[in-house]
PDB file of N, CA and C in Angstrom:
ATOM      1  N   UNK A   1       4.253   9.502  14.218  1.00  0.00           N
ATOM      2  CA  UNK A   1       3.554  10.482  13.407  1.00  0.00           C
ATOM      3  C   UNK A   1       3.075   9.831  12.116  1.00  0.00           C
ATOM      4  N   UNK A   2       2.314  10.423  11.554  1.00  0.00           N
ATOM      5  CA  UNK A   2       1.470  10.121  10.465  1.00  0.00           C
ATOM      6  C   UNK A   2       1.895  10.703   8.919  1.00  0.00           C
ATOM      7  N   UNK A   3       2.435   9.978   7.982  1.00  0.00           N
ATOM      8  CA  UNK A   3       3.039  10.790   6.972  1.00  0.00           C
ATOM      9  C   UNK A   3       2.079  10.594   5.903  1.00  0.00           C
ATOM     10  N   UNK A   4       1.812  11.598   4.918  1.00  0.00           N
ATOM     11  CA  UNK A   4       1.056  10.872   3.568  1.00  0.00           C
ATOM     12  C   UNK A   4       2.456  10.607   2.424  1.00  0.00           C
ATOM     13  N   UNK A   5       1.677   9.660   1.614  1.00  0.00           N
ATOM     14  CA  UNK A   5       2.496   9.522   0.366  1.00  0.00           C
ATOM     15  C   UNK A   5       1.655   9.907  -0.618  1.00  0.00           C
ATOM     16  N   UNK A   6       2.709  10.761  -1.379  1.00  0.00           N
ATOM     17  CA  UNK A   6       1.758  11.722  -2.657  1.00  0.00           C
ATOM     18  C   UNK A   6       1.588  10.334  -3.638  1.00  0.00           C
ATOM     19  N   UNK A   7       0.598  10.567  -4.252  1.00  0.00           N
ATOM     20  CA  UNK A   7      -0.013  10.131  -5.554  1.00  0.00           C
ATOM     21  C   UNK A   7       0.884  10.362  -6.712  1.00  0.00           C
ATOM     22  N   UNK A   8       0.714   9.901  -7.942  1.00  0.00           N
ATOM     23  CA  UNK A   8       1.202   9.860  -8.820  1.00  0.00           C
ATOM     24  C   UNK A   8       0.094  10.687  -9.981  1.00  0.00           C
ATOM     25  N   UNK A   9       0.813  11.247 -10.986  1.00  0.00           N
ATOM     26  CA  UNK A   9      -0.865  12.090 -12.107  1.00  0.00           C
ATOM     27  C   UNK A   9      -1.492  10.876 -12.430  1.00  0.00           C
ATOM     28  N   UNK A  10      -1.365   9.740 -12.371  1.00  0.00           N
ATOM     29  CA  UNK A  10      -2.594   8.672 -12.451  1.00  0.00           C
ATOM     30  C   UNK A  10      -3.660   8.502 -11.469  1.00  0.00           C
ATOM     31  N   UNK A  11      -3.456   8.902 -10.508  1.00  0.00           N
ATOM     32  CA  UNK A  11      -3.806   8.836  -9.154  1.00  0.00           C
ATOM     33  C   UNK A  11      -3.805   7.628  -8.204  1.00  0.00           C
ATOM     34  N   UNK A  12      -2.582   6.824  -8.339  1.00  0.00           N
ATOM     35  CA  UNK A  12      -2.095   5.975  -7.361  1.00  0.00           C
ATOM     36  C   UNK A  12      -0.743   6.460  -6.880  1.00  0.00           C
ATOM     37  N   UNK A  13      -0.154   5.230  -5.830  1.00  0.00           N
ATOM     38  CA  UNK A  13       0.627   5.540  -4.747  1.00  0.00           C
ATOM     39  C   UNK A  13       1.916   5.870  -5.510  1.00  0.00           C
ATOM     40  N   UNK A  14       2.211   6.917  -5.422  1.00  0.00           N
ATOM     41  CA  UNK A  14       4.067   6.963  -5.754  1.00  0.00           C
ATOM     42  C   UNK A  14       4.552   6.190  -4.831  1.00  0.00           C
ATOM     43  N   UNK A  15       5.117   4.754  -5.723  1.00  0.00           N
ATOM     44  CA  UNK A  15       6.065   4.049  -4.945  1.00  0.00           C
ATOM     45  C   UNK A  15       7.664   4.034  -4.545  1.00  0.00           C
ATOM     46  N   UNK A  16       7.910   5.531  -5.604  1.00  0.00           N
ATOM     47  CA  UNK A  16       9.340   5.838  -5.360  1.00  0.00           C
ATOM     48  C   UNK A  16       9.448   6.719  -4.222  1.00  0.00           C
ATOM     49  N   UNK A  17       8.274   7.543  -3.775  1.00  0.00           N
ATOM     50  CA  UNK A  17       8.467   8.701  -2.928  1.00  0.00           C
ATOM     51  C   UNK A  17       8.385   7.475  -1.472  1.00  0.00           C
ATOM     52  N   UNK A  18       7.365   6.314  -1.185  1.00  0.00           N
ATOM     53  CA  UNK A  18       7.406   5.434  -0.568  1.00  0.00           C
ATOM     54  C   UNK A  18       8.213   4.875   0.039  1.00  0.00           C
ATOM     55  N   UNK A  19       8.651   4.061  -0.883  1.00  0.00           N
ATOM     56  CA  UNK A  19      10.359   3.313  -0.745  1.00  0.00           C
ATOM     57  C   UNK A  19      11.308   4.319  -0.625  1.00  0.00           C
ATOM     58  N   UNK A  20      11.325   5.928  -0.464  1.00  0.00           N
ATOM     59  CA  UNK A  20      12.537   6.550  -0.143  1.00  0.00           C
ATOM     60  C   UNK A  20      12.200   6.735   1.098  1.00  0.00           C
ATOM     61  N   UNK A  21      10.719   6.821   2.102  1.00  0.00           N
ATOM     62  CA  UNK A  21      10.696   7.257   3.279  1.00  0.00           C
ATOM     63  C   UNK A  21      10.382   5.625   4.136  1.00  0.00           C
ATOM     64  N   UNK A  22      10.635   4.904   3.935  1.00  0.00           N
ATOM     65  CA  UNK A  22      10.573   3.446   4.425  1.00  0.00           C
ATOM     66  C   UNK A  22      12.012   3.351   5.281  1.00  0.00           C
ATOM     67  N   UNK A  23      12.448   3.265   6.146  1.00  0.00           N
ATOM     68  CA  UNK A  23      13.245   2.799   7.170  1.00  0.00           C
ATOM     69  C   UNK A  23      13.000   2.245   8.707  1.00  0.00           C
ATOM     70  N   UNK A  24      14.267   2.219   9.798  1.00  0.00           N
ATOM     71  CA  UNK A  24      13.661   1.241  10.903  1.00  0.00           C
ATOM     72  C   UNK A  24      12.666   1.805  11.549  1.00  0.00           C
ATOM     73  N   UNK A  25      12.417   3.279  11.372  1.00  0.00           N
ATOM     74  CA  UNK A  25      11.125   4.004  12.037  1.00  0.00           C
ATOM     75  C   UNK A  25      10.144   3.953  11.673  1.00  0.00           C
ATOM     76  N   UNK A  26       9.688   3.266  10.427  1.00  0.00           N
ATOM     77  CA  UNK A  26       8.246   2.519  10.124  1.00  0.00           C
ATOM     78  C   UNK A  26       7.942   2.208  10.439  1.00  0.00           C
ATOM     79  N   UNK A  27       6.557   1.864  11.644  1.00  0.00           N
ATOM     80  CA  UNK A  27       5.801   0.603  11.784  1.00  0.00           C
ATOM     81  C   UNK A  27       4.630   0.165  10.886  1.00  0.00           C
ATOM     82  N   UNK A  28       3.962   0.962  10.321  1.00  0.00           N
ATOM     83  CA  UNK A  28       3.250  -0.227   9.126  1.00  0.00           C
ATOM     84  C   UNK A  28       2.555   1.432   8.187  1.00  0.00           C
ATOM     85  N   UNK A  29       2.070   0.719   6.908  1.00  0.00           N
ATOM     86  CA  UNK A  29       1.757   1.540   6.306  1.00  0.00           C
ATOM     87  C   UNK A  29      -0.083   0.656   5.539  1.00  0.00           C
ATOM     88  N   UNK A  30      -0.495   1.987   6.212  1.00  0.00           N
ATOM     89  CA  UNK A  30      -2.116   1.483   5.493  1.00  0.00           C
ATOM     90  C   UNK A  30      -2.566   2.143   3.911  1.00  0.00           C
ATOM     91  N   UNK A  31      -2.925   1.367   3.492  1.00  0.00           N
ATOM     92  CA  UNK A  31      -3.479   1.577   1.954  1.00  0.00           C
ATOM     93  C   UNK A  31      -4.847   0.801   2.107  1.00  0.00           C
ATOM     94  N   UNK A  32      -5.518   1.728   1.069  1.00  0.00           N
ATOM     95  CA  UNK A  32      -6.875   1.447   1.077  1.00  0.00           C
ATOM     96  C   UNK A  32      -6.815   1.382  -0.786  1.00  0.00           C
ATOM     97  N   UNK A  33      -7.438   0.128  -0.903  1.00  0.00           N
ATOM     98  CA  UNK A  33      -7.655  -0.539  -2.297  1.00  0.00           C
ATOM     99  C   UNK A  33      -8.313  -1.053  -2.415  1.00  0.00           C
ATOM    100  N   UNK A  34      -9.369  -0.670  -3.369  1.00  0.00           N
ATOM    101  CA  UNK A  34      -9.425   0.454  -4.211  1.00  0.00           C
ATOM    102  C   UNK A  34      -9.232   1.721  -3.613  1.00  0.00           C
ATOM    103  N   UNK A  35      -8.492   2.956  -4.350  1.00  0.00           N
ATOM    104  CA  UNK A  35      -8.433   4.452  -3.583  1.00  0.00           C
ATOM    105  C   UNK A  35      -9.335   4.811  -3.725  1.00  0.00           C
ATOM    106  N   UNK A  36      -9.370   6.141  -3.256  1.00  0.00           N
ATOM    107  CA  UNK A  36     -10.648   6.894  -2.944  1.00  0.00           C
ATOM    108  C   UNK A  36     -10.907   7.700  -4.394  1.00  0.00           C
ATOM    109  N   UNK A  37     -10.111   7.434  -5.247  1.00  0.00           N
ATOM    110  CA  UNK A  37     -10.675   7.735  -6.635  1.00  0.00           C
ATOM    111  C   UNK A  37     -11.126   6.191  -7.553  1.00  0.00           C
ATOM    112  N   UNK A  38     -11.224   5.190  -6.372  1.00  0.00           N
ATOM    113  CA  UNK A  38     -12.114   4.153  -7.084  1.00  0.00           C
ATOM    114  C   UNK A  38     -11.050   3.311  -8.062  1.00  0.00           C
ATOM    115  N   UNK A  39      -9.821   3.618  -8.047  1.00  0.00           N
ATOM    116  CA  UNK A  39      -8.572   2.705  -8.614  1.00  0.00           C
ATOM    117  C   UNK A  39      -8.021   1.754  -7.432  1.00  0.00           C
ATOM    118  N   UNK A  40      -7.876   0.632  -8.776  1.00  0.00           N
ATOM    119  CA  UNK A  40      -7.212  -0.336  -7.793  1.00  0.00           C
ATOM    120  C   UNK A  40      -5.537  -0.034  -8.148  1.00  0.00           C
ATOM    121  N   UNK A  41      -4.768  -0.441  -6.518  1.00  0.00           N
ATOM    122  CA  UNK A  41      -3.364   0.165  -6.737  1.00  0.00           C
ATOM    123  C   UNK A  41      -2.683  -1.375  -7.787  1.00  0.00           C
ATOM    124  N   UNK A  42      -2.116  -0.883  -8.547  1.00  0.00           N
ATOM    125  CA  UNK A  42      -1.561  -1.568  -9.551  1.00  0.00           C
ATOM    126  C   UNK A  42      -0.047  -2.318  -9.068  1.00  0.00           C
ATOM    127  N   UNK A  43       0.611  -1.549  -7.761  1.00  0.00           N
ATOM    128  CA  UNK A  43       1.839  -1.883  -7.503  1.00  0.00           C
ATOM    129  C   UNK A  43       1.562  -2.673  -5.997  1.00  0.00           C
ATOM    130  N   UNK A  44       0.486  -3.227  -5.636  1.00  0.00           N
ATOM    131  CA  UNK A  44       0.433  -3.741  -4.131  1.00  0.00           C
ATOM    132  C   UNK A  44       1.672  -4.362  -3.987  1.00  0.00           C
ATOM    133  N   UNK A  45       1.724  -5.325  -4.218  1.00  0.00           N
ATOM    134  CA  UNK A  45       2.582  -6.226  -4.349  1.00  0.00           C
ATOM    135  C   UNK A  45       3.864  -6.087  -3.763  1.00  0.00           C
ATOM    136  N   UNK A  46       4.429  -4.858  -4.535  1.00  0.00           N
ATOM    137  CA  UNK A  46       5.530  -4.379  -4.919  1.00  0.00           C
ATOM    138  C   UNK A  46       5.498  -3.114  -3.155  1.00  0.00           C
ATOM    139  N   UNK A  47       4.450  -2.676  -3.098  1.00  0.00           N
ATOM    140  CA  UNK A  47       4.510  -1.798  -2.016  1.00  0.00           C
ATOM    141  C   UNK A  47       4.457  -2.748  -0.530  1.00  0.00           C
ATOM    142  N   UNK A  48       4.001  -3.793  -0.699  1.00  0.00           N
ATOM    143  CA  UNK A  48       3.399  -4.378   0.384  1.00  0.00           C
ATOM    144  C   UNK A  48       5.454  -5.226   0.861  1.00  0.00           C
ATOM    145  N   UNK A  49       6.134  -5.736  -0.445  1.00  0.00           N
ATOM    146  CA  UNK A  49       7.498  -6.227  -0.382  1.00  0.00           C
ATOM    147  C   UNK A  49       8.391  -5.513   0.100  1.00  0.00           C
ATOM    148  N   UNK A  50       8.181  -3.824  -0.111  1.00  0.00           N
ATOM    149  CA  UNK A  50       9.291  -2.879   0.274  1.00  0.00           C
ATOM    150  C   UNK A  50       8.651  -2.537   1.598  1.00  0.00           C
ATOM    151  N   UNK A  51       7.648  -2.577   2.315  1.00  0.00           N
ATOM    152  CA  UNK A  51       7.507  -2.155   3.612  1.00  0.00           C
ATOM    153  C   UNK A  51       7.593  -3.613   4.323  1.00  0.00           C
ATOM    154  N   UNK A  52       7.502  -4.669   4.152  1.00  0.00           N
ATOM    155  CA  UNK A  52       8.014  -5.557   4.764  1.00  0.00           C
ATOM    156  C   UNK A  52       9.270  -5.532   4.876  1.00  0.00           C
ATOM    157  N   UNK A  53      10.204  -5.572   4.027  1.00  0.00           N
ATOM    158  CA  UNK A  53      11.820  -5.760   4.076  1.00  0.00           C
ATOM    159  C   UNK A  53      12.120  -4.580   4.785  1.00  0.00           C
ATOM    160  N   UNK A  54      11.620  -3.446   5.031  1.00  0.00           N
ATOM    161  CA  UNK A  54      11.971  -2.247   6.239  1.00  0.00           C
ATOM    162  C   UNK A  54      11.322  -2.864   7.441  1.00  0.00           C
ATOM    163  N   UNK A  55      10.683  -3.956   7.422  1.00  0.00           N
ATOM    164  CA  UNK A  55      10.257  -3.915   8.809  1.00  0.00           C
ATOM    165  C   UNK A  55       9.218  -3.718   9.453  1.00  0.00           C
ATOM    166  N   UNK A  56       7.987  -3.469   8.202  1.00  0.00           N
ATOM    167  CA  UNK A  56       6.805  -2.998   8.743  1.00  0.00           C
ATOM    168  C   UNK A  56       5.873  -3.545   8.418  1.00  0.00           C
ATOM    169  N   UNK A  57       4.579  -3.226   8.686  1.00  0.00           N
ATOM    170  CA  UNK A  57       3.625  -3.982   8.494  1.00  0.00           C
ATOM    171  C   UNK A  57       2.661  -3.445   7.278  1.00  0.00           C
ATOM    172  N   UNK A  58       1.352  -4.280   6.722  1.00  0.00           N
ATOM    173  CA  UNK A  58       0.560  -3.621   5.446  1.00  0.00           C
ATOM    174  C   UNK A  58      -0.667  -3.509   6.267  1.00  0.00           C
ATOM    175  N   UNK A  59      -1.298  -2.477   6.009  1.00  0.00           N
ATOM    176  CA  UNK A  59      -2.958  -2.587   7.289  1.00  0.00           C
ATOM    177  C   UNK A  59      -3.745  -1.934   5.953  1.00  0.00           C
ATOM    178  N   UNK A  60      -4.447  -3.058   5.315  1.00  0.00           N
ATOM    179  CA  UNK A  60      -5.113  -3.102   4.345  1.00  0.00           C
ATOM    180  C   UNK A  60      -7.099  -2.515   4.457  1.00  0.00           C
ATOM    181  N   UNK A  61      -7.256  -1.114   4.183  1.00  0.00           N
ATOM    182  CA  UNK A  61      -8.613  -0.917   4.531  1.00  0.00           C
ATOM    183  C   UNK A  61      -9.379  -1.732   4.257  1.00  0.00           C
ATOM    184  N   UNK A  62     -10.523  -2.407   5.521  1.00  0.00           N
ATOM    185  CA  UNK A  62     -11.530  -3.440   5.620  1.00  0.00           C
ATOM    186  C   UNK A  62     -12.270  -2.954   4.710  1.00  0.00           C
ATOM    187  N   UNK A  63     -12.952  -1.754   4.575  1.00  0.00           N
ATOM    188  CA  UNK A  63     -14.265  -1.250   3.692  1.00  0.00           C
ATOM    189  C   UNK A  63     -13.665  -1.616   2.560  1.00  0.00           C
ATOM    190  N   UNK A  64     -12.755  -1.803   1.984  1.00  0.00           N
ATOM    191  CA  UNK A  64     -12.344  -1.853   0.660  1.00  0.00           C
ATOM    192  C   UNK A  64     -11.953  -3.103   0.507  1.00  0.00           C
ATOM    193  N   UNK A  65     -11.562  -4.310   1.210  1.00  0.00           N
ATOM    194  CA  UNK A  65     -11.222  -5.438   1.348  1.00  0.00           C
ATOM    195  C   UNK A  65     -11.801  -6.411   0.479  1.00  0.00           C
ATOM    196  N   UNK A  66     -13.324  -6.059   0.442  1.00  0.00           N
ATOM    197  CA  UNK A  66     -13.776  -7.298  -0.412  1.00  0.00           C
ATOM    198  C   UNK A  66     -13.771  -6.757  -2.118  1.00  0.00           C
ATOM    199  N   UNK A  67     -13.333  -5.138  -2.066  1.00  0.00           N
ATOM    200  CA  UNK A  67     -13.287  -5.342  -3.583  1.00  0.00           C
ATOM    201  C   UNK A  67     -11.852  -5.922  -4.596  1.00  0.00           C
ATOM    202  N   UNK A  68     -10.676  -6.104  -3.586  1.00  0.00           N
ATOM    203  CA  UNK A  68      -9.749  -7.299  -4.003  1.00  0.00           C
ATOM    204  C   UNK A  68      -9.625  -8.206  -3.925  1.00  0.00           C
ATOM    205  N   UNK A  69     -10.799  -8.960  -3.444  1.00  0.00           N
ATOM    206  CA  UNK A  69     -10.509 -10.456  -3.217  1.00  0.00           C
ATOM    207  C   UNK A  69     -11.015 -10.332  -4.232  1.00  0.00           C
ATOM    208  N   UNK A  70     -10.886 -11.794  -5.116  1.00  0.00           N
ATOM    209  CA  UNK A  70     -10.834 -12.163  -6.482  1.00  0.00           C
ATOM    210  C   UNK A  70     -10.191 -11.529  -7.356  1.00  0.00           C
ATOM    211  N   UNK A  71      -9.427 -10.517  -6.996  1.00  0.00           N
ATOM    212  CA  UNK A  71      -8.104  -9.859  -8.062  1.00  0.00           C
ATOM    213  C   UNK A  71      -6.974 -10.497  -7.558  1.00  0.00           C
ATOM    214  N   UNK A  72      -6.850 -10.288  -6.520  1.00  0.00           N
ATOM    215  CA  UNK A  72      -5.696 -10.729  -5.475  1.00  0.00           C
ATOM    216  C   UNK A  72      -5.943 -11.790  -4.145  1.00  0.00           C
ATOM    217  N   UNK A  73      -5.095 -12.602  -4.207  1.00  0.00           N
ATOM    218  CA  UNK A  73      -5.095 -13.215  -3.257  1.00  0.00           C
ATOM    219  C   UNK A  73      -4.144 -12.529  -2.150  1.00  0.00           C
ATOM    220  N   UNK A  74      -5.196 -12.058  -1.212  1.00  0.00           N
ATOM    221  CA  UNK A  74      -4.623 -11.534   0.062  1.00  0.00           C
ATOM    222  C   UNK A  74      -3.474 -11.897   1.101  1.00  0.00           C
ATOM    223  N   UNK A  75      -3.177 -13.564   1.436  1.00  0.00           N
ATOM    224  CA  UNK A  75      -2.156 -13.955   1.496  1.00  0.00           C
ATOM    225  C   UNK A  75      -1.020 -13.710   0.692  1.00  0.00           C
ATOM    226  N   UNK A  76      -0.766 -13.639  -0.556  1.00  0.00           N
ATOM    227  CA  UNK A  76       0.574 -13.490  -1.355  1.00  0.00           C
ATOM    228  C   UNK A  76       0.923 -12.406  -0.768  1.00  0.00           C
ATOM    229  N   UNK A  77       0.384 -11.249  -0.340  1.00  0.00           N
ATOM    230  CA  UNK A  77       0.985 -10.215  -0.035  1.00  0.00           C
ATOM    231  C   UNK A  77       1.656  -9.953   1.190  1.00  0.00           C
ATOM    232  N   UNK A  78       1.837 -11.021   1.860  1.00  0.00           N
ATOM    233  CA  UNK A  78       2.378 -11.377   3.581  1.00  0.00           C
ATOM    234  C   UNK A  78       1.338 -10.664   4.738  1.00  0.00           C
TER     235      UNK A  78
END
């Protein structure tokens, strides 16, 4: 099944509500960065580390792909 993760009043990912629903029944979690309010997520990093160590994968939206390269190097994030 398909879960959302609420936003934060900034309008990025609550990474606490995240990392509380992350366990072995994860298989990957997609984020699209920049969001659809045109912010880049400030915690990739950090979101992309806690769904790996549960076990899962990051499925990073293509349409949005080239507006992080040159912020981020896409490898660091596994």
């Amino acid at each position: 099944t398909v879960e959302d993760i609420p936003a934060t009043p900034d309008g990025r990912v609550d990474t606490a509500a995240l990392e509380a629903r992350l366990g072995p029944d994860v298989a990957a979690v997609m984020i699209t960065n920049p969001n659809t309010c045109g912010l880049f997520e400030r915690d990739l990093k950090r979101i992309s580390d806690a769904v790996h160590a549960a076990g899962g994968y990051v499925y990073c939206d293509g349409a949005n792909f080239n507006a992080i390269v040159g912020k981020v190097r896409p490898g660091d994030l596994g």
